[in-house]
N, C-alpha and C. Protein backbone atom coordinates (compact mmCIF):
# COMPACT_ATOMS: atom_id res chain seq x y z
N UNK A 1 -36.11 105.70 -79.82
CA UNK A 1 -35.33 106.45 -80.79
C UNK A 1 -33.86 106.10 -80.62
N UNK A 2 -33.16 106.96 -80.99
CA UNK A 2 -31.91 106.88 -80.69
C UNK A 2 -31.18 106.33 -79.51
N UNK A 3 -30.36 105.28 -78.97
CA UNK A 3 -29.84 104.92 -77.90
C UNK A 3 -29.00 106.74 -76.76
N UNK A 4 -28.18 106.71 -77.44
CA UNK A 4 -27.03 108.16 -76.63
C UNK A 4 -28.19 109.00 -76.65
N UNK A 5 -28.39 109.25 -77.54
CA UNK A 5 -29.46 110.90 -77.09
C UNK A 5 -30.54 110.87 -76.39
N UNK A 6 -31.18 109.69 -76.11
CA UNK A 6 -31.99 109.72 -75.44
C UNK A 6 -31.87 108.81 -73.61
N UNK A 7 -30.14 108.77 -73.75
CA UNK A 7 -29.61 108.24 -72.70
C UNK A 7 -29.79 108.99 -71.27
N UNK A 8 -29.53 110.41 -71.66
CA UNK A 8 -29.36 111.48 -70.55
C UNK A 8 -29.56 113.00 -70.82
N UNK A 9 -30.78 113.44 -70.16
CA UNK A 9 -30.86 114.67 -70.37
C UNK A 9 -29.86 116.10 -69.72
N UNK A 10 -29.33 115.73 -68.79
CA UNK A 10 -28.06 116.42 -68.66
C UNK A 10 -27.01 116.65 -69.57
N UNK A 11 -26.72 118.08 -69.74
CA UNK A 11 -25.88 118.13 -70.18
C UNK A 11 -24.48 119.33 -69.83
N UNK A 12 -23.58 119.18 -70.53
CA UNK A 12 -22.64 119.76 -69.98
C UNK A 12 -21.90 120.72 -70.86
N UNK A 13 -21.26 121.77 -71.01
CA UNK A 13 -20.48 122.49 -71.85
C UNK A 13 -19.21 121.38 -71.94
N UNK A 14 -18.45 121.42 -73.37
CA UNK A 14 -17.31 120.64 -73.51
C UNK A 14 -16.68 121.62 -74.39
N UNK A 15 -16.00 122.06 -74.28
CA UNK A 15 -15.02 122.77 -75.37
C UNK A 15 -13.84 122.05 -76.08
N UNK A 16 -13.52 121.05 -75.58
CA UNK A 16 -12.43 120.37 -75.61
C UNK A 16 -12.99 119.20 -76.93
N UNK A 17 -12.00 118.47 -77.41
CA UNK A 17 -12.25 117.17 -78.35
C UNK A 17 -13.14 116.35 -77.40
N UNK A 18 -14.01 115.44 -78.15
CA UNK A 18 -14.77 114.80 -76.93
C UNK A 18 -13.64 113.63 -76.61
N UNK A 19 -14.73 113.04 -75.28
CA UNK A 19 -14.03 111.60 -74.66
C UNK A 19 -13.96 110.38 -75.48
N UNK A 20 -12.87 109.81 -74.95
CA UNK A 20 -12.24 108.77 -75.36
C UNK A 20 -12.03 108.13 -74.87
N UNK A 21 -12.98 106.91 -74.40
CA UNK A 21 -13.88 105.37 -73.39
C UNK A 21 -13.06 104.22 -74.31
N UNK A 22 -11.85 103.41 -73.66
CA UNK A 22 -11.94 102.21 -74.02
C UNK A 22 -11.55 100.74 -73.38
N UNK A 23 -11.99 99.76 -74.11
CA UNK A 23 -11.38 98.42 -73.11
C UNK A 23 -10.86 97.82 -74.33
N UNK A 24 -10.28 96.60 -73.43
CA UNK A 24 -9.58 95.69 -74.04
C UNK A 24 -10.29 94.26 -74.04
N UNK A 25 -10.37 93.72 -75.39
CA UNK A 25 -10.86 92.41 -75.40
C UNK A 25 -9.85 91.55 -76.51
N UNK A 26 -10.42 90.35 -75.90
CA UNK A 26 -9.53 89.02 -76.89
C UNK A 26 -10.17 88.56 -77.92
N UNK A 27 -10.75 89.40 -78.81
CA UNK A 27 -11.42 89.22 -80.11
C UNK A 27 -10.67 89.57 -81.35
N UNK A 28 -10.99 88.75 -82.44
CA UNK A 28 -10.28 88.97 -84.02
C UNK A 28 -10.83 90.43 -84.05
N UNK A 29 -9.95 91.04 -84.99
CA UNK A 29 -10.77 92.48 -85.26
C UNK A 29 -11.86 92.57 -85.80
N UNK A 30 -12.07 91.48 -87.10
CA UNK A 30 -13.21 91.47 -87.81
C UNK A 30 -14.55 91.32 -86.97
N UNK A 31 -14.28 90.13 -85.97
CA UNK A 31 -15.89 90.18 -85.20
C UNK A 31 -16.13 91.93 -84.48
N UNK A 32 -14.86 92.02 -83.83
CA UNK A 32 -15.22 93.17 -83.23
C UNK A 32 -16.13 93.90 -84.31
N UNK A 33 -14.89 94.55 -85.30
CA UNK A 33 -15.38 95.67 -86.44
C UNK A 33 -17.05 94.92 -86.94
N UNK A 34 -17.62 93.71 -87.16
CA UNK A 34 -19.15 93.72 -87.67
C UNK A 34 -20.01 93.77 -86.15
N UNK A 35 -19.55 93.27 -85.06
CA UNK A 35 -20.26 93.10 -84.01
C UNK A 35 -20.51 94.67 -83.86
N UNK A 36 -19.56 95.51 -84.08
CA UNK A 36 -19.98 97.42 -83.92
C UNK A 36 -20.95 97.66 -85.14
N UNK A 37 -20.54 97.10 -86.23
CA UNK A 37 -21.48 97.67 -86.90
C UNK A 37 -22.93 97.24 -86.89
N UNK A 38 -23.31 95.99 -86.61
CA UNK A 38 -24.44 95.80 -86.60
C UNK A 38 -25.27 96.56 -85.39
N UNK A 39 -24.06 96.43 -84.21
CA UNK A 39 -24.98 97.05 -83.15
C UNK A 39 -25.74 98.68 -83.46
N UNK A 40 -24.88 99.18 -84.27
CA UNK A 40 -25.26 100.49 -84.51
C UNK A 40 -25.88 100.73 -85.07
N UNK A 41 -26.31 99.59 -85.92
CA UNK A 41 -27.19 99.97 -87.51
C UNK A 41 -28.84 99.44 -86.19
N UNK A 42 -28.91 98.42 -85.56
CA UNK A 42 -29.83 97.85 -84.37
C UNK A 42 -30.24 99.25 -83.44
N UNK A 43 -29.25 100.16 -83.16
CA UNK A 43 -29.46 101.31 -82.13
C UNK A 43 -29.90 102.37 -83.42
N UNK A 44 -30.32 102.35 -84.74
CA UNK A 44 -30.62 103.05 -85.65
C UNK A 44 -29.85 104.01 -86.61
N UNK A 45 -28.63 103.88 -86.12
CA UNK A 45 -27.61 104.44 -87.31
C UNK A 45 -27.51 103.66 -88.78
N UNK A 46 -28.23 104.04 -89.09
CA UNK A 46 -28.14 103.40 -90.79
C UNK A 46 -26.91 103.22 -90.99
N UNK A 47 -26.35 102.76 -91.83
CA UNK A 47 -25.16 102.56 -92.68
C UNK A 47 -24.21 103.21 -92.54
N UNK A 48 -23.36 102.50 -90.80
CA UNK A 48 -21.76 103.01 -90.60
C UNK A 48 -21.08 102.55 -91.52
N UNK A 49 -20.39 103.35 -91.60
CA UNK A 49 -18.84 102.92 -92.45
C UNK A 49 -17.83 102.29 -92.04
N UNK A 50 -17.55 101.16 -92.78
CA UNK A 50 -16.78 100.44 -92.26
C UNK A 50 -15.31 100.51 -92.82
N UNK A 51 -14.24 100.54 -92.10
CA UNK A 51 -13.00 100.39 -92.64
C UNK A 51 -12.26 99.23 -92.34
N UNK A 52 -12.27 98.02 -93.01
CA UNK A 52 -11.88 96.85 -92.03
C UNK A 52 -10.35 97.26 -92.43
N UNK A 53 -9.48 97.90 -93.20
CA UNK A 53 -8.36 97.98 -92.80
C UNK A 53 -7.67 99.08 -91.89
N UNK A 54 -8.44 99.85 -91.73
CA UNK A 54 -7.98 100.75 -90.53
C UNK A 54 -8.71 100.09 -89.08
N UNK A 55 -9.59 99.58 -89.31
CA UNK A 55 -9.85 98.57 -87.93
C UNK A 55 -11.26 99.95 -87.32
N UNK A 56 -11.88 100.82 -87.96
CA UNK A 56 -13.00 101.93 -87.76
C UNK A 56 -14.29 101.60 -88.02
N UNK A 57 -14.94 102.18 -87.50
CA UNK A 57 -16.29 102.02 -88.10
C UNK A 57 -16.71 103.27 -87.42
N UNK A 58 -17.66 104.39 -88.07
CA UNK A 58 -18.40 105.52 -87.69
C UNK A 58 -19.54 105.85 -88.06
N UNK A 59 -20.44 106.64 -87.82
CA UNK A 59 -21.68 107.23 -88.46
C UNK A 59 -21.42 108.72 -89.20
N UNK A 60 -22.70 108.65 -89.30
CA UNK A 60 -23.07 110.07 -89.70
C UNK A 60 -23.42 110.34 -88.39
N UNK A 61 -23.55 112.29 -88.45
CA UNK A 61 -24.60 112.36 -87.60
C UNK A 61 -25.60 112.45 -87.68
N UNK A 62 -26.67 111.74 -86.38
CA UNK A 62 -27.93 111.50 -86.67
C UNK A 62 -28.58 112.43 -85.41
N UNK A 63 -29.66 113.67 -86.16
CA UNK A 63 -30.36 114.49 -85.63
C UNK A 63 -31.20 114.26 -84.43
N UNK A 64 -31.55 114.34 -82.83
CA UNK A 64 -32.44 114.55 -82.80
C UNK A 64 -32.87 115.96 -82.29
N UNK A 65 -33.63 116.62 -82.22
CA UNK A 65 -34.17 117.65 -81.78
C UNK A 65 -33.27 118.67 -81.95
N UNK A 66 -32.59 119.64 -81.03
CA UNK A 66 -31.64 120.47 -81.33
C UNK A 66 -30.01 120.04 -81.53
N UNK A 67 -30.41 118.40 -81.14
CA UNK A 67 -28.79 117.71 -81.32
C UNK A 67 -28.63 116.73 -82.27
N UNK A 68 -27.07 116.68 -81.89
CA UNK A 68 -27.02 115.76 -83.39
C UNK A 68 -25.65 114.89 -82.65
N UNK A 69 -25.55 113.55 -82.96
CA UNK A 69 -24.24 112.57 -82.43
C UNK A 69 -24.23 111.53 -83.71
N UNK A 70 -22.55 111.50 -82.90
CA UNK A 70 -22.25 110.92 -84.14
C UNK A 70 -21.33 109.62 -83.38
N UNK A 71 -21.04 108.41 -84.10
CA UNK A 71 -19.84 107.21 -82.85
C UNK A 71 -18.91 106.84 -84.11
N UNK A 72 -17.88 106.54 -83.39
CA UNK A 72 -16.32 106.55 -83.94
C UNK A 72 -15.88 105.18 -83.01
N UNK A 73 -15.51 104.27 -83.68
CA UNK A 73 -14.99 103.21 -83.03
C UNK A 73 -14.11 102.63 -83.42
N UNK A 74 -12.53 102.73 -82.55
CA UNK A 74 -11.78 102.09 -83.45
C UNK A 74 -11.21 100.77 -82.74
N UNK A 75 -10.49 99.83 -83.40
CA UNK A 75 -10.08 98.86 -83.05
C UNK A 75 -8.45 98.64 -83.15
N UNK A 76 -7.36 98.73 -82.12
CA UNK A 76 -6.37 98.69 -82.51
C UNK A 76 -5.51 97.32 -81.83
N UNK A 77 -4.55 96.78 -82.51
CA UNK A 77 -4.06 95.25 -82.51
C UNK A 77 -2.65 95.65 -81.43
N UNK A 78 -3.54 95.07 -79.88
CA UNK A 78 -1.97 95.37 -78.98
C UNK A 78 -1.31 94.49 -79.04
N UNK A 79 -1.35 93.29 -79.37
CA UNK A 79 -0.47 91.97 -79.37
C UNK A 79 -1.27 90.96 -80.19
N UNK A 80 -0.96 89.79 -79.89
CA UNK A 80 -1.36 88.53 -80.75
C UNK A 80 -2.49 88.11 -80.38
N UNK A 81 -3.21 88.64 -79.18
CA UNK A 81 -4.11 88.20 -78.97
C UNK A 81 -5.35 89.31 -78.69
N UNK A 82 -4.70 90.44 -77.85
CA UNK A 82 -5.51 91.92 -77.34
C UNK A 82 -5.95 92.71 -77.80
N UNK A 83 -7.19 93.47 -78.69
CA UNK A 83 -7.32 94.53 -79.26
C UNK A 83 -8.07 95.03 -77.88
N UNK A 84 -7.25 96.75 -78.52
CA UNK A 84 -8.39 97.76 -77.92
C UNK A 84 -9.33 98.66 -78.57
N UNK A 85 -10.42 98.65 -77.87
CA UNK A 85 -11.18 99.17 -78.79
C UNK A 85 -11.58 100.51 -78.01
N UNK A 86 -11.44 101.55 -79.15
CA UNK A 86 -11.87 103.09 -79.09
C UNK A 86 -12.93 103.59 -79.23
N UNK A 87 -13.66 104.07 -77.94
CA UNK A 87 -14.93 104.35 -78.59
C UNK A 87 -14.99 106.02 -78.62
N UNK A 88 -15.75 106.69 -79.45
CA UNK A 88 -15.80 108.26 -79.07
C UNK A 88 -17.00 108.35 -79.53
N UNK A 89 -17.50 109.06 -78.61
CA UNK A 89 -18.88 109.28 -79.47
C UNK A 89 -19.21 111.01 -78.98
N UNK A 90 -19.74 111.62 -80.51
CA UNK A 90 -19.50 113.52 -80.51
C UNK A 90 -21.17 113.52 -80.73
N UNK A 91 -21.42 114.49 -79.67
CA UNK A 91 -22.78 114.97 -79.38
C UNK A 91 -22.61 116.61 -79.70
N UNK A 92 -23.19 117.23 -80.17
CA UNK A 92 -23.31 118.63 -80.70
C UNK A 92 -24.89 119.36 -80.43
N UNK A 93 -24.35 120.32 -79.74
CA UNK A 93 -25.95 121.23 -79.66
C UNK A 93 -26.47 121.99 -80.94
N UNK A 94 -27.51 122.29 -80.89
CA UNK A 94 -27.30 123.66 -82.41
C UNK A 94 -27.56 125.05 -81.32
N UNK A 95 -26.89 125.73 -81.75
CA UNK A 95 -26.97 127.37 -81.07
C UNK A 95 -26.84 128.39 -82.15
N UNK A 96 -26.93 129.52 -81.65
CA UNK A 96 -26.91 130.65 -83.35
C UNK A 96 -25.84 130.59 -84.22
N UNK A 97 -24.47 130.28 -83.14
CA UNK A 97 -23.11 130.21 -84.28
C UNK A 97 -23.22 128.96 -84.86
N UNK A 98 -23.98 128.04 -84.76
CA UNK A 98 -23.98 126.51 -85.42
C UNK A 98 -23.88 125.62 -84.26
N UNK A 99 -23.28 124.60 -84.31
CA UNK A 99 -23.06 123.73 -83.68
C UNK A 99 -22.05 123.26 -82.53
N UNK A 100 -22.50 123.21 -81.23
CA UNK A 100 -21.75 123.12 -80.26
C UNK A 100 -21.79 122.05 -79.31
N UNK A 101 -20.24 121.73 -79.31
CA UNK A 101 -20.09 120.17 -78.49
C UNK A 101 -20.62 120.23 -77.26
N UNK A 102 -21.52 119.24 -76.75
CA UNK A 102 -21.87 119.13 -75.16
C UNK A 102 -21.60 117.71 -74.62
N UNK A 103 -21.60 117.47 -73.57
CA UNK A 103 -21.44 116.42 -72.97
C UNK A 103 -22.86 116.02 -72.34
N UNK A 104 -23.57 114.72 -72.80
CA UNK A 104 -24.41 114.63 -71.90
C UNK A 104 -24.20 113.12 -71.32
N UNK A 105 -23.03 112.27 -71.50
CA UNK A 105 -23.04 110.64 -71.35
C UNK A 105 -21.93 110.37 -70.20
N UNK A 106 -22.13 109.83 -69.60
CA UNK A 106 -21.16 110.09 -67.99
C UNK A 106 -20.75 108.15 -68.46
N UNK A 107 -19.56 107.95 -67.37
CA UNK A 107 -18.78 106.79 -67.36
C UNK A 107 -20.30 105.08 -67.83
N UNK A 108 -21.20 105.81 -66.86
CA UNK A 108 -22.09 104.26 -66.95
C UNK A 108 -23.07 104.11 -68.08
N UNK A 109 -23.16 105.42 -69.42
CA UNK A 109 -23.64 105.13 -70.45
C UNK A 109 -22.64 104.24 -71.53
N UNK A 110 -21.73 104.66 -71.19
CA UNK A 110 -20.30 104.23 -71.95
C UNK A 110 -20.22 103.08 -71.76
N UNK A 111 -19.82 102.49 -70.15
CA UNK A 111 -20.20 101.05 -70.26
C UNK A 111 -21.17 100.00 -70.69
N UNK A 112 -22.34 100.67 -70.63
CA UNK A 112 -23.39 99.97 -70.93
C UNK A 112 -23.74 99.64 -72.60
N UNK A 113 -22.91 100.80 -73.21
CA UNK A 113 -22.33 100.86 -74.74
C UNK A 113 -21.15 99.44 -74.89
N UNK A 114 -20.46 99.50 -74.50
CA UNK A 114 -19.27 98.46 -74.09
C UNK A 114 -20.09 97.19 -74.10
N UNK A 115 -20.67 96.65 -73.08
CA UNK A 115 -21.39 95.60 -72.56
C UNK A 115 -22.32 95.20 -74.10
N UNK A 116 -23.06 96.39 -74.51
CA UNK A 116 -23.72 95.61 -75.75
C UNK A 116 -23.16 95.23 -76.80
N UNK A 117 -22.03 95.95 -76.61
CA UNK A 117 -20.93 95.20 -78.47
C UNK A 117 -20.25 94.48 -77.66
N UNK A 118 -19.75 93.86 -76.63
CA UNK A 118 -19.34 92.39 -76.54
C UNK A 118 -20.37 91.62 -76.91
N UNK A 119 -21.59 91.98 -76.05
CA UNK A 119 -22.67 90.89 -76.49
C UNK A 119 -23.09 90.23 -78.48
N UNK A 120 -22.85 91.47 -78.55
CA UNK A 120 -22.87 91.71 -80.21
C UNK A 120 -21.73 90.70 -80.77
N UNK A 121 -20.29 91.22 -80.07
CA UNK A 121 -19.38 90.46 -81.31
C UNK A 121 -19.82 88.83 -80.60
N UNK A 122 -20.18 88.56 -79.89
CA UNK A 122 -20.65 86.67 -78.93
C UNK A 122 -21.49 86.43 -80.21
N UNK A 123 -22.13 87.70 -80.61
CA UNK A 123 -23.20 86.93 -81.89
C UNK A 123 -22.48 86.49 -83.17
N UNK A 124 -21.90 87.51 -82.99
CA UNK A 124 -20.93 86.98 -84.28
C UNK A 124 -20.05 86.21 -84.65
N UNK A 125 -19.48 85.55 -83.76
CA UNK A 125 -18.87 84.58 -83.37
C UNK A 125 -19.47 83.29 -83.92
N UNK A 126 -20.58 83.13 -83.34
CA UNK A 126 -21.65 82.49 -83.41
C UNK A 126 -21.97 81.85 -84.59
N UNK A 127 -21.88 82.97 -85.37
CA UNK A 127 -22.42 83.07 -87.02
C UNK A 127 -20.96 82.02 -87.91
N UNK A 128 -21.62 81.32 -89.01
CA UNK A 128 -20.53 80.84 -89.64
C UNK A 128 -20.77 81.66 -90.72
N UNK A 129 -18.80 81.75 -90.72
CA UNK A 129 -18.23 82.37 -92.30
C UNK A 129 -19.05 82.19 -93.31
């Protein structure tokens, strides 16, 4: 099913905006921005949205069981050569008042998120215009 939600059954109260995981790579924005989107549409998020001029790409959220997550990725231009890329990704419980943020993804789901969209934008790279 789903990659994050079915990453870790722990979870945590978050009251706060969620986390905000990022690195820096030496990629055009564009590979980055399709290398995210494909990966996501591959991990089963149908049809992120892409903004190639804000340098974003996000989902909906996608349900499972009493939760629901959603990923936010942005790409921003530190120099001539460096983007960083933003990842956030919002996990929500359902409870009687509606919907409530939890934490269930610790530092080494994040990376391992990281690790597959480099691999991703290498594909794209790959690919001719």
């Amino acid at each position: 099913m789903v990659f994050l939600l079915s990453a870790c059954e722990e979870e945590s109260d978050s009251s706060g905006p969620p986390e905000k995981h990022s690195r820096v790579y030496e990629f055009n924005e564009k590979y980055i921005v399709r290398g995210v989107a494909n990966l996501l549409k591959e991990k089963g998020y149908a049809d992120p949205k892409v903004d190639n001029e804000k340098g974003k790409v996000e989902t909906d959220y996608i349900p499972a069981g009493n939760m629901r997550t959603k990923i936010e990725v942005t790409v921003k231009k530190l120099d001539r050569r460096e983007r960083e890329v933003i990842l956030v990704i919002t996990t929500e419980k359902k409870v009687k008042e509606g919907w409530k943020p939890i934490k269930i993804l610790q530092k080494p789901q994040y990376d391992r998120f990281f690790d597959e969209m480099e691999m991703q934008i290498y594909r794209e790279l790959a690919k001719v215009d």
